[in-house]
Protein backbone atom coordinates (compact mmCIF):
# COMPACT_ATOMS: atom_id res chain seq x y z
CA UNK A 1 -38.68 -4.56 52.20
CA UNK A 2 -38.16 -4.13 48.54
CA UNK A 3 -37.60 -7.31 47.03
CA UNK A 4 -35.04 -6.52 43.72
CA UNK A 5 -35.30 -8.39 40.55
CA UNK A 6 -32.70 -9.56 38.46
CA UNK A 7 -29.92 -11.72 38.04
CA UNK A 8 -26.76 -12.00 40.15
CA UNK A 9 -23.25 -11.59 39.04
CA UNK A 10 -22.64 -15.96 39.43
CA UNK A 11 -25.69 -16.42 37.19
CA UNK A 12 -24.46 -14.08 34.50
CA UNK A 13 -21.07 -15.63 34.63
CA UNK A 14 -23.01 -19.13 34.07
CA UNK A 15 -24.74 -17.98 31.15
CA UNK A 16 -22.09 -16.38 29.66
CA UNK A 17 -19.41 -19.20 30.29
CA UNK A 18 -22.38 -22.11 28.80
CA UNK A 19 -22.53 -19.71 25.23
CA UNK A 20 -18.98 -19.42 25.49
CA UNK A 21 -18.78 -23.56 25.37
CA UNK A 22 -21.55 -23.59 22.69
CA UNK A 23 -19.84 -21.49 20.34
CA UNK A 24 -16.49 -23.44 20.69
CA UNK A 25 -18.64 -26.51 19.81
CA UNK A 26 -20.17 -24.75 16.14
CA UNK A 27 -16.94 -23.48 15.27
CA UNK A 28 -14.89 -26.41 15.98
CA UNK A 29 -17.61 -28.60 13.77
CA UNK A 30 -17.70 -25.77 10.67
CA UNK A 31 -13.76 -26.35 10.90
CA UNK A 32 -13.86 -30.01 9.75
CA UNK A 33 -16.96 -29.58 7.52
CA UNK A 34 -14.82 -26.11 5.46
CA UNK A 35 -11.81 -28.63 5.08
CA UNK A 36 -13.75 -30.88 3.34
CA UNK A 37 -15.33 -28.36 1.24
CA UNK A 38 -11.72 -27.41 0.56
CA UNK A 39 -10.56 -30.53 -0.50
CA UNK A 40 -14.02 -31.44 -2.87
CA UNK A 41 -12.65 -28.28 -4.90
CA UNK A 42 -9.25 -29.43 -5.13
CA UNK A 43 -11.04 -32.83 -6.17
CA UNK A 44 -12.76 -30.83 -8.87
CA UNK A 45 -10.21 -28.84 -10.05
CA UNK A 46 -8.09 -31.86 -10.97
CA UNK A 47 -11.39 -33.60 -12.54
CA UNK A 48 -11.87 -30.49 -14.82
CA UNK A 49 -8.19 -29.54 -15.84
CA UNK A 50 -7.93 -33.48 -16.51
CA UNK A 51 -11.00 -33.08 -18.97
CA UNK A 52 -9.10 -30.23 -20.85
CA UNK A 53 -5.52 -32.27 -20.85
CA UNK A 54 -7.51 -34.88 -23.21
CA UNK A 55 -8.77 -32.19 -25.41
CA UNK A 56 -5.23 -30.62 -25.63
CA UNK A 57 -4.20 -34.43 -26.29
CA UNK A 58 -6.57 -34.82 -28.75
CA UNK A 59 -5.79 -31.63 -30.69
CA UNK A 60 -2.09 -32.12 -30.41
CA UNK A 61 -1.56 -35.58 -29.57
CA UNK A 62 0.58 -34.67 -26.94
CA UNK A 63 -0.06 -33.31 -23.57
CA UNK A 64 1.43 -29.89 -22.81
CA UNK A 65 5.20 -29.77 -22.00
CA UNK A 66 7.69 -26.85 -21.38
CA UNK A 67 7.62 -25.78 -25.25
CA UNK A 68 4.71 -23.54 -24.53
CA UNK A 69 0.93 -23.17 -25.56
CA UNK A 70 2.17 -24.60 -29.58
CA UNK A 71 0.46 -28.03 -30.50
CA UNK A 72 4.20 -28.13 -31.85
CA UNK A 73 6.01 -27.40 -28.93
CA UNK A 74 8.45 -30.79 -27.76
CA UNK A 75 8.41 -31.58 -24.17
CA UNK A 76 11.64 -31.66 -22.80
CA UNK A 77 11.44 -31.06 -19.50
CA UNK A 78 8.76 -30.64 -16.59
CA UNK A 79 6.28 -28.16 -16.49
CA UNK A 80 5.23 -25.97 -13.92
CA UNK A 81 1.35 -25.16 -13.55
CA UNK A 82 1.43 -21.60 -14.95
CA UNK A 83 3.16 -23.29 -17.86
CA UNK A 84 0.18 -25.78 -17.70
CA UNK A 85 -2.11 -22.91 -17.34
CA UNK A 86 -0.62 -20.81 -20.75
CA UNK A 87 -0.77 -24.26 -22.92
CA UNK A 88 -4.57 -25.14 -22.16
CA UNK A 89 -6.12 -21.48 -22.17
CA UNK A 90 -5.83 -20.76 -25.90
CA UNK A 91 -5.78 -24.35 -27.16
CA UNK A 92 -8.75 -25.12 -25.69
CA UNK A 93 -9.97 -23.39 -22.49
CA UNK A 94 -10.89 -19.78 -21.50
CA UNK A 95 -8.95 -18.00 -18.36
CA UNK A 96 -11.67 -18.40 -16.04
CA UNK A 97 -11.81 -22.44 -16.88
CA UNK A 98 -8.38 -23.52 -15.44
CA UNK A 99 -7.85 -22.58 -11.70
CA UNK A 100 -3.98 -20.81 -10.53
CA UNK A 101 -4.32 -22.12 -6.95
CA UNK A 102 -6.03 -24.28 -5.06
CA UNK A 103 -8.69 -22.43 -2.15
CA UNK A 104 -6.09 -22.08 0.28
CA UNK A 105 -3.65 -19.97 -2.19
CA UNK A 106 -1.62 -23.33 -2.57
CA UNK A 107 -0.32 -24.21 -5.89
CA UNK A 108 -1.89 -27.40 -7.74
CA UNK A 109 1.54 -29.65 -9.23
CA UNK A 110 1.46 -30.54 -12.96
CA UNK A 111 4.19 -33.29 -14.57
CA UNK A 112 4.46 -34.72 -17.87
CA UNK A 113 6.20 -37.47 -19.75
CA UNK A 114 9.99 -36.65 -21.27
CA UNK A 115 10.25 -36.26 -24.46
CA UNK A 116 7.25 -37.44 -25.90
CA UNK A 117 4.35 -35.92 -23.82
CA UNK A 118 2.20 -39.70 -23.77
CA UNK A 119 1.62 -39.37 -19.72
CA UNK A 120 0.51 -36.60 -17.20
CA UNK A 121 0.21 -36.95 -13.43
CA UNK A 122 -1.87 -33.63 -11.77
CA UNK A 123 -1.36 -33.23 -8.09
CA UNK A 124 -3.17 -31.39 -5.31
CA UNK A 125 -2.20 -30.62 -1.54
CA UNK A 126 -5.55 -32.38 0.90
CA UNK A 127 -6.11 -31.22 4.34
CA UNK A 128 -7.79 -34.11 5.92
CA UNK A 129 -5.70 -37.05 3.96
CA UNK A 130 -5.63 -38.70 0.52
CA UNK A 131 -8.72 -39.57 -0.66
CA UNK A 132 -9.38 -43.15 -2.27
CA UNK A 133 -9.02 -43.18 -5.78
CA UNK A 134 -5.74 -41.26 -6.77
CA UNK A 135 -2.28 -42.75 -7.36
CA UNK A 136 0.31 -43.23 -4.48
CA UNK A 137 3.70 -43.35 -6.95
CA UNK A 138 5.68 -40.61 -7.68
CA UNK A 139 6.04 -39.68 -10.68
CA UNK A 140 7.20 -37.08 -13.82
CA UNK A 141 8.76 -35.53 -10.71
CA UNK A 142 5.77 -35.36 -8.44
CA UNK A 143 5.83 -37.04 -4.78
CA UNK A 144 2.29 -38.45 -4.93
CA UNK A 145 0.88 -39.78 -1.92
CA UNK A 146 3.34 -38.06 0.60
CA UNK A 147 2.44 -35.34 2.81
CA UNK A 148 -1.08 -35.51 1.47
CA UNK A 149 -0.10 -34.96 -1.97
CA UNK A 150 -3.48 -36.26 -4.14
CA UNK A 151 -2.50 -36.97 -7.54
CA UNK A 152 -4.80 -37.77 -10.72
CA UNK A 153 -3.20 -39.60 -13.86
């Protein structure tokens, strides 16, 4: 008699079933490790758009408000972060400087002070929590430190 060589059926549904495992393992640690990844850039994104607020403040000594990208413009009401976007990118940033969205496609939150533009308050959506170091009141019409809401003043 011939003796065959090989593997049987059980052992390749072994094999196959143990990689199966292993790859749920990777991917479900890459998951955590992207989302915090995600929320460093949101981190960042407020840092730098903070950076240009106080060069917009010190040109205009204001920060930006609803009157548009004027160093004259009053601020009235709350601003939006397009409107945010249009005051800092010919005062004193280029388009590729300030961010529209954060990684996700989520929109970052912008408020300022009514009517005389002394105070800001920047505000991204986090994944995994709030991270120390950002405030926890809301305010200029932003609900910091609810529903992960990270906010920068």
């Amino acid at each position: 008699m011939k003796s065959q060589k090989g593997f049987t059926l059980i052992e390749m549904v072994i094999v196959i079933a143990v990689i199966g495992i292993l790859m749920g393992l990777v991917f479900s640690g890459t998951q955590s490790v992207q989302s915090n990844a995600r929320d460093t850039k949101r981190m960042a994104d407020l840092k730098k758009v903070q950076t240009y607020l106080e060069l917009y403040y010190n040109k205009c000594n204001h920060y930006p408000g609803a009157g548009g990208a004027s160093c004259s413009a009053d601020v009235t009401s709350p601003v939006s972060w397009e409107q945010l976007r249009t005051a800092l990118i010919p005062a004193v940033a280029d388009a590729d400087d300030i961010p529209e969205e954060d990684p996700q496609g989520n929109p970052y939150q912008y408020g300022v002070e009514t009517p005389r533009g002394f105070d800001y308050v920047l505000g991204a959506t986090m994944e995994r929590g709030i991270p120390a170091g950002g405030i926890e009141v809301a305010t200029f019409g932003i609900a910091c430190g609810q529903n992960k809401l990270y906010c920068l003043k």
